[in-house]
Structures are given as C-alpha cells and as structure tokens.
Protein backbone atom coordinates (compact mmCIF):
# COMPACT_ATOMS: atom_id res chain seq x y z
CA UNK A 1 0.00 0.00 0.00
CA UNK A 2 1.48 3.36 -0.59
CA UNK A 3 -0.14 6.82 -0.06
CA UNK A 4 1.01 10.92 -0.08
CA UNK A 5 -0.16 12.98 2.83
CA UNK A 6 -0.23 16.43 3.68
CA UNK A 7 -0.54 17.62 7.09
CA UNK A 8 -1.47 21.45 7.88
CA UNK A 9 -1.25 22.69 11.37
CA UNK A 10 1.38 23.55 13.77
CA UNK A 11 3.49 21.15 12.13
CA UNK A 12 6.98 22.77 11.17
CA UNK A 13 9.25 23.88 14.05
CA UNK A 14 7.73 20.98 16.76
CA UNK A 15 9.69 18.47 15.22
CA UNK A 16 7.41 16.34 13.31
CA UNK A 17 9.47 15.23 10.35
CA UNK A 18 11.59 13.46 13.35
CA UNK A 19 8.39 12.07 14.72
CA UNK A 20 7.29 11.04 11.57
CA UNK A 21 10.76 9.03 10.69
CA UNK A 22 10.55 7.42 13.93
CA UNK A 23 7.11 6.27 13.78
CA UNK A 24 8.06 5.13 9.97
CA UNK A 25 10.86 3.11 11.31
CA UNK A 26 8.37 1.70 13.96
CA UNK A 27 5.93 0.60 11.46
CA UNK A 28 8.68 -0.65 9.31
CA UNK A 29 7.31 1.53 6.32
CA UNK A 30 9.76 3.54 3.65
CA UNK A 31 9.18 6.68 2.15
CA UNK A 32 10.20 10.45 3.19
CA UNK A 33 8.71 13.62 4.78
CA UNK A 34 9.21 17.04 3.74
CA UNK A 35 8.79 20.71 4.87
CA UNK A 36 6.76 22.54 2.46
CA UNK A 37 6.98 26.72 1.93
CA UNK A 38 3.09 26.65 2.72
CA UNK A 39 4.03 25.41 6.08
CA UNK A 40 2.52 21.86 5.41
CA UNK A 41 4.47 18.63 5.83
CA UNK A 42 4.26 16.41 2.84
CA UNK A 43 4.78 12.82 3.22
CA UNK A 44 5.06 9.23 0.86
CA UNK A 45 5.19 5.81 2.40
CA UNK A 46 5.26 2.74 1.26
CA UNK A 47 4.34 -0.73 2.83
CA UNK A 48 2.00 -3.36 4.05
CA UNK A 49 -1.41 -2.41 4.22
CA UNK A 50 -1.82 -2.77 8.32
CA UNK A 51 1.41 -1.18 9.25
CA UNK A 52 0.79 1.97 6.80
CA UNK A 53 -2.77 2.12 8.61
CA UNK A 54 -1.11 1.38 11.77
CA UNK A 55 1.51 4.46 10.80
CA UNK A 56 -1.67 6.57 9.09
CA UNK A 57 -3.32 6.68 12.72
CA UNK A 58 -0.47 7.66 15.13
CA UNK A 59 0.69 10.11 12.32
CA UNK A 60 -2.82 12.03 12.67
CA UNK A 61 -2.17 12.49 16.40
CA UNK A 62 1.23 14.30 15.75
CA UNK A 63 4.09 14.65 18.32
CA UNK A 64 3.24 16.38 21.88
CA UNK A 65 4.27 20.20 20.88
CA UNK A 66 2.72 20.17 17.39
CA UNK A 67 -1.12 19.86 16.48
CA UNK A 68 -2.94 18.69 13.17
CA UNK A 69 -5.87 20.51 11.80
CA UNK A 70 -6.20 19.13 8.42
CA UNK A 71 -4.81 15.47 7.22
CA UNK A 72 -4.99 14.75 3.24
CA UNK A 73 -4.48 11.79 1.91
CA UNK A 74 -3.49 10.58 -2.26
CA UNK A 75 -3.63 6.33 -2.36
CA UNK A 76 -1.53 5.43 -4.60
CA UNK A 77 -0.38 2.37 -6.43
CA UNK A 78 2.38 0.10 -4.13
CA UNK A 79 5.73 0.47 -6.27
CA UNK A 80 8.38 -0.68 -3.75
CA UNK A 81 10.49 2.25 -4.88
CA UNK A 82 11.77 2.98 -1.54
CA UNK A 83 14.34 1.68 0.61
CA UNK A 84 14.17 2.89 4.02
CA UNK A 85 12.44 6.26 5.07
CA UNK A 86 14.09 9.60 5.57
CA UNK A 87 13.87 13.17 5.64
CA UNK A 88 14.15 15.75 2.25
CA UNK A 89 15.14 19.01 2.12
C-alpha cells in the first residue's frame, strides 16, 4: 500500500518530520517527509497495508508540541520504490 499525505497545522518547528521518521521506522514503512513553503508537511510511504494504517493513525495524532488541523491523503499504487524512510530538504 502506498499513499502521499499532507498535514497542515502547527506542524513545522515541533519536530514532526523526526516524529514522523521514527514512527516510519516503527511501522517498518519507507518513504520520506518534507517541509513545504506553505508550512505543510508532505509525506510518501510505502508498505504493508496494516502497518501503513497502523503508521496513518499515530501520524494524525502528531508529536506532543505540534497539532494537526487538516490530514490529506493521495492512495496510490504500491511500487516498492523505496528503501528505508528519511527526511528531504
């Protein structure tokens, strides 16, 4: 299973890209997550279908200092173009 997400809120500057590579790692899931100018996050994972839900629900929550108002997600098609999950720039 595979999806794009993008999260509005207080989501830059609370550290939620580290959140989110931790919880990816957790989950076992690859992808990456990304600061965007609009003050989003954007994220792609990849990876079984009950550990990217299992990922999907924690991810909504958000770490302790940050809060998430909107949550958008793209299914995609599973590609297995990913190795391991990280952070862009």
């Amino acid at each position: 299973m595979a999806a794009k997400i993008i999260i509005s809120g207080r989501v830059q500057g609370v550290g939620f890209r580290y959140f989110t590579t931790d919880l990816a790692k957790n989950h076992d899931i690859s992808g990456w997550v990304k600061n965007l100018a609009t003050g989003d996050v954007e994220v792609e994972v990849e990876g079984d279908k009950s550990a990217v839900a299992g990922f999907l629900k924690e991810l909504k929550i958000g770490p302790s200092h940050g809060h998430v108002s909107n949550f958008q997600i793209e299914w995609k098609p599973y590609e297995g173009k990913y190795e391991k999950f990280q952070v862009r720039f």
